[in-house]
C-alpha atoms as a PDB file:
ATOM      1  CA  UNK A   1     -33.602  -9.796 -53.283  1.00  0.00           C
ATOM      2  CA  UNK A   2     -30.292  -8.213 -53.219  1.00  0.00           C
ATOM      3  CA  UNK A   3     -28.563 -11.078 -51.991  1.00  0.00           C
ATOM      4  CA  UNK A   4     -29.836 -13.142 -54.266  1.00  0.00           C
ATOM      5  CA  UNK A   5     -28.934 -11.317 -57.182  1.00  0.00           C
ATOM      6  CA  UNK A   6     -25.204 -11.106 -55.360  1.00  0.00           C
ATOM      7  CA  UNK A   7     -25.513 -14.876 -55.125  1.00  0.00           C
ATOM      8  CA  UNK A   8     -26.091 -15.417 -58.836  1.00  0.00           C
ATOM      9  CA  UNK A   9     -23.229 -13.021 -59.730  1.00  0.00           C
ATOM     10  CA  UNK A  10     -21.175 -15.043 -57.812  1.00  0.00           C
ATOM     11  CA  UNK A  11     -21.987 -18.167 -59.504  1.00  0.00           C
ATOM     12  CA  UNK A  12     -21.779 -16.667 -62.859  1.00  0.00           C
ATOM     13  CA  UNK A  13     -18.281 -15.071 -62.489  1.00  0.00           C
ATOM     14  CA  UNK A  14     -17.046 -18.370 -60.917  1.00  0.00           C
ATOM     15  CA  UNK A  15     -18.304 -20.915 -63.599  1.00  0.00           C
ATOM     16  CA  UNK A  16     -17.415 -18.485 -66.368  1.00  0.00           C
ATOM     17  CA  UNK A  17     -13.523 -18.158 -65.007  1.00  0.00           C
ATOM     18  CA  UNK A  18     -13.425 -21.706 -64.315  1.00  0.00           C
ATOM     19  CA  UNK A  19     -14.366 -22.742 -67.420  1.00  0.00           C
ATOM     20  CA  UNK A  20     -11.996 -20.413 -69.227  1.00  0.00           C
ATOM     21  CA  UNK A  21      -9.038 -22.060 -66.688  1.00  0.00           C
ATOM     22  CA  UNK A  22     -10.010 -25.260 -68.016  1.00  0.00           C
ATOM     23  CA  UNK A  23      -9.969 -24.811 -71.683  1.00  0.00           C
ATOM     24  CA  UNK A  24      -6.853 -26.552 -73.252  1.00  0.00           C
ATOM     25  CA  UNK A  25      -6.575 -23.462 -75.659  1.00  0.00           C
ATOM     26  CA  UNK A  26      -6.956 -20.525 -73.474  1.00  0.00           C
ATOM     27  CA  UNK A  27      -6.334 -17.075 -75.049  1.00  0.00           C
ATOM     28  CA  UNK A  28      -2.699 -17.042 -75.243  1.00  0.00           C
ATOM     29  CA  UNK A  29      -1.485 -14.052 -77.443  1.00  0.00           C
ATOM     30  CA  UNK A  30       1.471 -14.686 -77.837  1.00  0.00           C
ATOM     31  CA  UNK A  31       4.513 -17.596 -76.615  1.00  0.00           C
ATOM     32  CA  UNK A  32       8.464 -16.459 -76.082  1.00  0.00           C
ATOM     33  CA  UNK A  33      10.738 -19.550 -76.679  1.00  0.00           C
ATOM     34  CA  UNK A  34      14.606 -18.206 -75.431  1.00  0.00           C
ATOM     35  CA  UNK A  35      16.976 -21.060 -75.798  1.00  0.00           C
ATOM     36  CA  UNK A  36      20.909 -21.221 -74.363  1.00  0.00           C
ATOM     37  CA  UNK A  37      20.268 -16.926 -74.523  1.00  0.00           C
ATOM     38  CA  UNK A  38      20.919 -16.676 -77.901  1.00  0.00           C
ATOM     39  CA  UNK A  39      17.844 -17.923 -79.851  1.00  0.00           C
ATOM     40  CA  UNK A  40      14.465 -16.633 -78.829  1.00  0.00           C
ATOM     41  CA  UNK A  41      11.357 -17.811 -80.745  1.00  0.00           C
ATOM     42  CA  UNK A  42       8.300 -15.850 -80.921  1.00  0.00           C
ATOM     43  CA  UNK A  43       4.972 -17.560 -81.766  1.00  0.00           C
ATOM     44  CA  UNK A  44       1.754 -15.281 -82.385  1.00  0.00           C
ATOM     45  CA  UNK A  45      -1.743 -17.084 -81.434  1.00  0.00           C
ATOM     46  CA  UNK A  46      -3.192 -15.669 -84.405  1.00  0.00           C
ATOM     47  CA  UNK A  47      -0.262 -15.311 -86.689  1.00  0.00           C
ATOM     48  CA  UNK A  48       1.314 -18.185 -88.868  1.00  0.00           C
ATOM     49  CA  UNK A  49       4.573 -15.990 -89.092  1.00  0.00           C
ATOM     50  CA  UNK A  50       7.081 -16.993 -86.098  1.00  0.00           C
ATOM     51  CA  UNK A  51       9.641 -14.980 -85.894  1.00  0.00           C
ATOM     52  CA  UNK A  52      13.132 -15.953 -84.705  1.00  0.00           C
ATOM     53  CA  UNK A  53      15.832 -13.560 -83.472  1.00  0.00           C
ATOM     54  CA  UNK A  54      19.642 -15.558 -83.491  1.00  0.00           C
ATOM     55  CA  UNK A  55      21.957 -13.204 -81.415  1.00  0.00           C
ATOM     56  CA  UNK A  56      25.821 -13.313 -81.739  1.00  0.00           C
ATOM     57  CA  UNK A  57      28.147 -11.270 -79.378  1.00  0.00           C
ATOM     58  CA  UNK A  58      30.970 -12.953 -80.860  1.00  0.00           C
ATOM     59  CA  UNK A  59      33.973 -15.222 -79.329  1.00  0.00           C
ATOM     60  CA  UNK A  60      34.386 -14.941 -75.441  1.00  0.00           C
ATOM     61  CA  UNK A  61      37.256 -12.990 -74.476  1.00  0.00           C
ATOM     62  CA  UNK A  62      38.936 -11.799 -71.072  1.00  0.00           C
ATOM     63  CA  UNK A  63      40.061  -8.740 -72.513  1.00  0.00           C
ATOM     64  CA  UNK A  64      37.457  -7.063 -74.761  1.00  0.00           C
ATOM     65  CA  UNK A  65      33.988  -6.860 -75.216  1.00  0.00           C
ATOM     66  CA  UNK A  66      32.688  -7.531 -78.270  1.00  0.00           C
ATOM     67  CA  UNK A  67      32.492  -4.342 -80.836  1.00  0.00           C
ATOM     68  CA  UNK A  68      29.339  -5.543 -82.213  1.00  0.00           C
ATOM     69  CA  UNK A  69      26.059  -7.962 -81.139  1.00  0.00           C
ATOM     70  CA  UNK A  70      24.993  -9.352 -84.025  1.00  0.00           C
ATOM     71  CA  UNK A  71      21.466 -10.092 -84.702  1.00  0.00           C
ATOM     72  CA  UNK A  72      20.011 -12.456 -87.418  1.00  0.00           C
ATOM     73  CA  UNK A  73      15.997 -12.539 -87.565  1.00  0.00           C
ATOM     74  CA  UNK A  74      14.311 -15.195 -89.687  1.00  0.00           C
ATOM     75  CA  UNK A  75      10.269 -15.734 -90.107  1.00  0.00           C
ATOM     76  CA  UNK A  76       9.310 -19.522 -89.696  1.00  0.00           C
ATOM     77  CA  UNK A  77       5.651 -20.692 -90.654  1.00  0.00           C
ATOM     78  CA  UNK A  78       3.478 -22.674 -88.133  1.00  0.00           C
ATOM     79  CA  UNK A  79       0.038 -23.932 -89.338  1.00  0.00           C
ATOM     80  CA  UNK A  80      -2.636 -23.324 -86.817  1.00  0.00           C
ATOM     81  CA  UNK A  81      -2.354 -27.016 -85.177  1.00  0.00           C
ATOM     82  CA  UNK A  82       1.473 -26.607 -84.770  1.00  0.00           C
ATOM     83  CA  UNK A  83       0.827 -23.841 -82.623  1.00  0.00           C
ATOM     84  CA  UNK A  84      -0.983 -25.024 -81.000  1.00  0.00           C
ATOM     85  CA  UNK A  85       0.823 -28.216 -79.639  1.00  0.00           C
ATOM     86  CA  UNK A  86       3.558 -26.320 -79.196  1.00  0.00           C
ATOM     87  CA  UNK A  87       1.347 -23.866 -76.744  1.00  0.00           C
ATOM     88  CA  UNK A  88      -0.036 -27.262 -75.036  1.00  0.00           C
ATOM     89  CA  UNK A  89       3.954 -28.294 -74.911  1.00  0.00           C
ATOM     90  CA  UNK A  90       5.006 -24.890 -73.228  1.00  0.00           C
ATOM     91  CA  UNK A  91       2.498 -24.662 -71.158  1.00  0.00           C
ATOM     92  CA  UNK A  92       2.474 -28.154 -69.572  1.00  0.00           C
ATOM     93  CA  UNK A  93       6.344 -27.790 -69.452  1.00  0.00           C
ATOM     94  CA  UNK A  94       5.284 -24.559 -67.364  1.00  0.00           C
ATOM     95  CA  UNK A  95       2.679 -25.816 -65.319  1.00  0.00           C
ATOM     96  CA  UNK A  96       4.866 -28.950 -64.116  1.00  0.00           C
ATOM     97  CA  UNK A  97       8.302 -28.681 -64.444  1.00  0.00           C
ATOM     98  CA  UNK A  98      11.072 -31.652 -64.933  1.00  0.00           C
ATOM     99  CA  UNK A  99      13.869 -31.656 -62.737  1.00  0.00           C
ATOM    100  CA  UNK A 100      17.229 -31.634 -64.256  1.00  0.00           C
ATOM    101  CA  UNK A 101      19.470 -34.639 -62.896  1.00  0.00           C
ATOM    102  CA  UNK A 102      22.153 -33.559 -64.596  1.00  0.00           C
ATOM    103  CA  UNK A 103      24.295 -30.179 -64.260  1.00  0.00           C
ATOM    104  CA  UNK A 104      26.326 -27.809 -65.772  1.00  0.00           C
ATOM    105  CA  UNK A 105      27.684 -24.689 -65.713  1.00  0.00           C
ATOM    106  CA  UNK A 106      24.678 -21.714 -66.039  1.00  0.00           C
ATOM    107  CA  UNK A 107      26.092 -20.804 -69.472  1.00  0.00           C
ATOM    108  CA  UNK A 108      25.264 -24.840 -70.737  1.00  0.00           C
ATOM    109  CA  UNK A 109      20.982 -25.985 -70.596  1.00  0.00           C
ATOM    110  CA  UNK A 110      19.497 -22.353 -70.881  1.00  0.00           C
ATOM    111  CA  UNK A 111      15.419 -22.675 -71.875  1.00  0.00           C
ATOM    112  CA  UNK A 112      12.722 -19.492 -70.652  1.00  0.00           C
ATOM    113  CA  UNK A 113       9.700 -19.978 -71.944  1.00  0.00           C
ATOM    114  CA  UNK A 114       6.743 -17.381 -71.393  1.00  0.00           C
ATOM    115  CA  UNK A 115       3.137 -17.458 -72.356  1.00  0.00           C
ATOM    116  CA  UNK A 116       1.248 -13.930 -72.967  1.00  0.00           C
ATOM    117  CA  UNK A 117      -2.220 -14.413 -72.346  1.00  0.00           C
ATOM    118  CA  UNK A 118      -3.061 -10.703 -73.096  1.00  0.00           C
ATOM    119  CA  UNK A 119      -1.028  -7.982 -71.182  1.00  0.00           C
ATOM    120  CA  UNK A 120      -2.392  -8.912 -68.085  1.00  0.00           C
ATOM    121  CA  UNK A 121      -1.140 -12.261 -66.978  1.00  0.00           C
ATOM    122  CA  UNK A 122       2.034 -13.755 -68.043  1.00  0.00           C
ATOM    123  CA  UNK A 123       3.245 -17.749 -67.078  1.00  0.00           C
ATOM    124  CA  UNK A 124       7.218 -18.148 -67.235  1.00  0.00           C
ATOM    125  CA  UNK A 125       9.699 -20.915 -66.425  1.00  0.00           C
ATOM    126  CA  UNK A 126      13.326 -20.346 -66.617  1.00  0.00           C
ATOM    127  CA  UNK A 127      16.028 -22.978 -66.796  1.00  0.00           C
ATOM    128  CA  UNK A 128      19.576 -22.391 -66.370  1.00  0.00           C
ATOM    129  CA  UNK A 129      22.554 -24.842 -66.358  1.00  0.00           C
ATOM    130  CA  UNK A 130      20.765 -28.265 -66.881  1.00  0.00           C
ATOM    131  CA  UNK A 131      22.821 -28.956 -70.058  1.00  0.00           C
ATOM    132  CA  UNK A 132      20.388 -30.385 -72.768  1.00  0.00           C
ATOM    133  CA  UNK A 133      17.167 -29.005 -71.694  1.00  0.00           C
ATOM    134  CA  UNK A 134      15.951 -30.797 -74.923  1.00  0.00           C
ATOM    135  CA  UNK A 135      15.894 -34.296 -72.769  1.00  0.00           C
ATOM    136  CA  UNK A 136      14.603 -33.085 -69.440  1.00  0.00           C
ATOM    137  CA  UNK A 137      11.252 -34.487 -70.348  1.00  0.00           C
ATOM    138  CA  UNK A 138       9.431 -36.583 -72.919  1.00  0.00           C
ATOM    139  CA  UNK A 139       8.037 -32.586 -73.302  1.00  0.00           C
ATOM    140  CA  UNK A 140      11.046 -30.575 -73.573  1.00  0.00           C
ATOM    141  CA  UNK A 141      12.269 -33.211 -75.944  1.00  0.00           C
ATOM    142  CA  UNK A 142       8.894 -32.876 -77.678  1.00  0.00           C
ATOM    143  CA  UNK A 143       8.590 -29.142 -78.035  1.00  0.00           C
ATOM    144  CA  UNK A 144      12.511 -29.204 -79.124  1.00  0.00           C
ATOM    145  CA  UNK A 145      11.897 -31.541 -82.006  1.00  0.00           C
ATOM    146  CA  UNK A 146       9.270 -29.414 -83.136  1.00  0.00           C
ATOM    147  CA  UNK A 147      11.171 -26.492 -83.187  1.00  0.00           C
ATOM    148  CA  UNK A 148      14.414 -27.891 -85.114  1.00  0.00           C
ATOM    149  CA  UNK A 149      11.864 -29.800 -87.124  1.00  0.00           C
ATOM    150  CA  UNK A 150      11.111 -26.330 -88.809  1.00  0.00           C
ATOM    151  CA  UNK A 151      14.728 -24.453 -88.187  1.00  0.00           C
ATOM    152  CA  UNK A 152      16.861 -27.181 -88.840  1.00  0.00           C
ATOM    153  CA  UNK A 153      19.898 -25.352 -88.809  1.00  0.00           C
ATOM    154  CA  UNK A 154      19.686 -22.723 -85.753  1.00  0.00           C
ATOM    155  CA  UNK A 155      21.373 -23.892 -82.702  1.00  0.00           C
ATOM    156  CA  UNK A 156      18.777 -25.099 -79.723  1.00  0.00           C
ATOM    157  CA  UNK A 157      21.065 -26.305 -77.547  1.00  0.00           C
ATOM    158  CA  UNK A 158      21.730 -29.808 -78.800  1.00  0.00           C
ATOM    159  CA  UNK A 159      25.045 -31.049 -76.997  1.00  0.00           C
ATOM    160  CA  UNK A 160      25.931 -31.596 -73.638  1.00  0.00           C
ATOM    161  CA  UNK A 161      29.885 -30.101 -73.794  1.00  0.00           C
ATOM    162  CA  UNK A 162      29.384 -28.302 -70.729  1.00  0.00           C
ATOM    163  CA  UNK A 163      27.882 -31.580 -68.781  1.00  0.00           C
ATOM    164  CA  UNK A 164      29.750 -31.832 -65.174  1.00  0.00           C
ATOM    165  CA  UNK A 165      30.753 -34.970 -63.783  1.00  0.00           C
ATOM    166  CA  UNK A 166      28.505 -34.187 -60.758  1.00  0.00           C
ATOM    167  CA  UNK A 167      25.998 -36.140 -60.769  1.00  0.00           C
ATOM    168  CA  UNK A 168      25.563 -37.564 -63.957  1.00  0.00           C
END
């Protein structure tokens, strides 16, 4: 009797995670957009609010640091639908990711994206150096027009100035 009450827990807990694997619209909390390090997007499950965080250090220089790291936050409205898409988006880019054939120097292509389901599990993909990560992928080029789409005038890494001649 005991084993077949072990058996049915079994079966329970494994059809009740699978199912929850295969939803399209697991319970992500929360999705982290960074793009070329200096614009990071933060999208709430159950928020319409985005909020985006634009940080400055200021002109590059051998000799000093920079006195000040500026930071300018803005809020950005996503209806429920938009989030999720751009979930769907960030998490397929996660789950398969494009290969860059094109590169440039790791300061040139920067995209992280990470997906909060809860405080317990995390899914992250970091890019560095692939020059326009907007065109890696009909996806990245999908989630990026989204995002400018609502913030048309923050940077999201739209040129290619730092593209090598290696191959391109």
């Amino acid at each position: 009797m005991k084993n077949i009450a072990l058996i049915c827990c079994c079966i329970i807990l494994f059809f009740g995670c699978h199912q929850n694997s295969a939803n399209p619209s697991a319970p992500w909390t929360e999705l982290t957009i960074t793009s070329e390090a200096q614009t990071e997007i933060i999208i709430y499950a159950d928020n319409d609010t985005a909020t985006v965080k634009i940080y400055d250090s200021g002109a590059f220089s051998f000799f000093a640091q920079p006195k000040k790291h500026k930071i300018d936050t803005l809020k950005v409205i996503f209806n429920p639908g938009e989030r999720l898409e751009i979930f769907r988006l960030a998490r397929d880019i996660v789950a398969t990711p494009p290969k860059s054939i094109h590169h440039c120097t790791d300061f040139v292509g920067d995209l992280d994206i990470k997906i909060y389901y809860g405080e317990e599990c995390t899914q992250t993909i970091e890019y560095s150096g692939v020059c326009n990560w907007n065109i890696l992928s009909d996806k990245t080029q999908a989630l990026h027009d989204m995002l400018k789409g609502k913030m048309k005038k923050v940077f999201l890494g739209e040129n290619d100035a730092g593209r090598s001649h290696v191959g391109n």
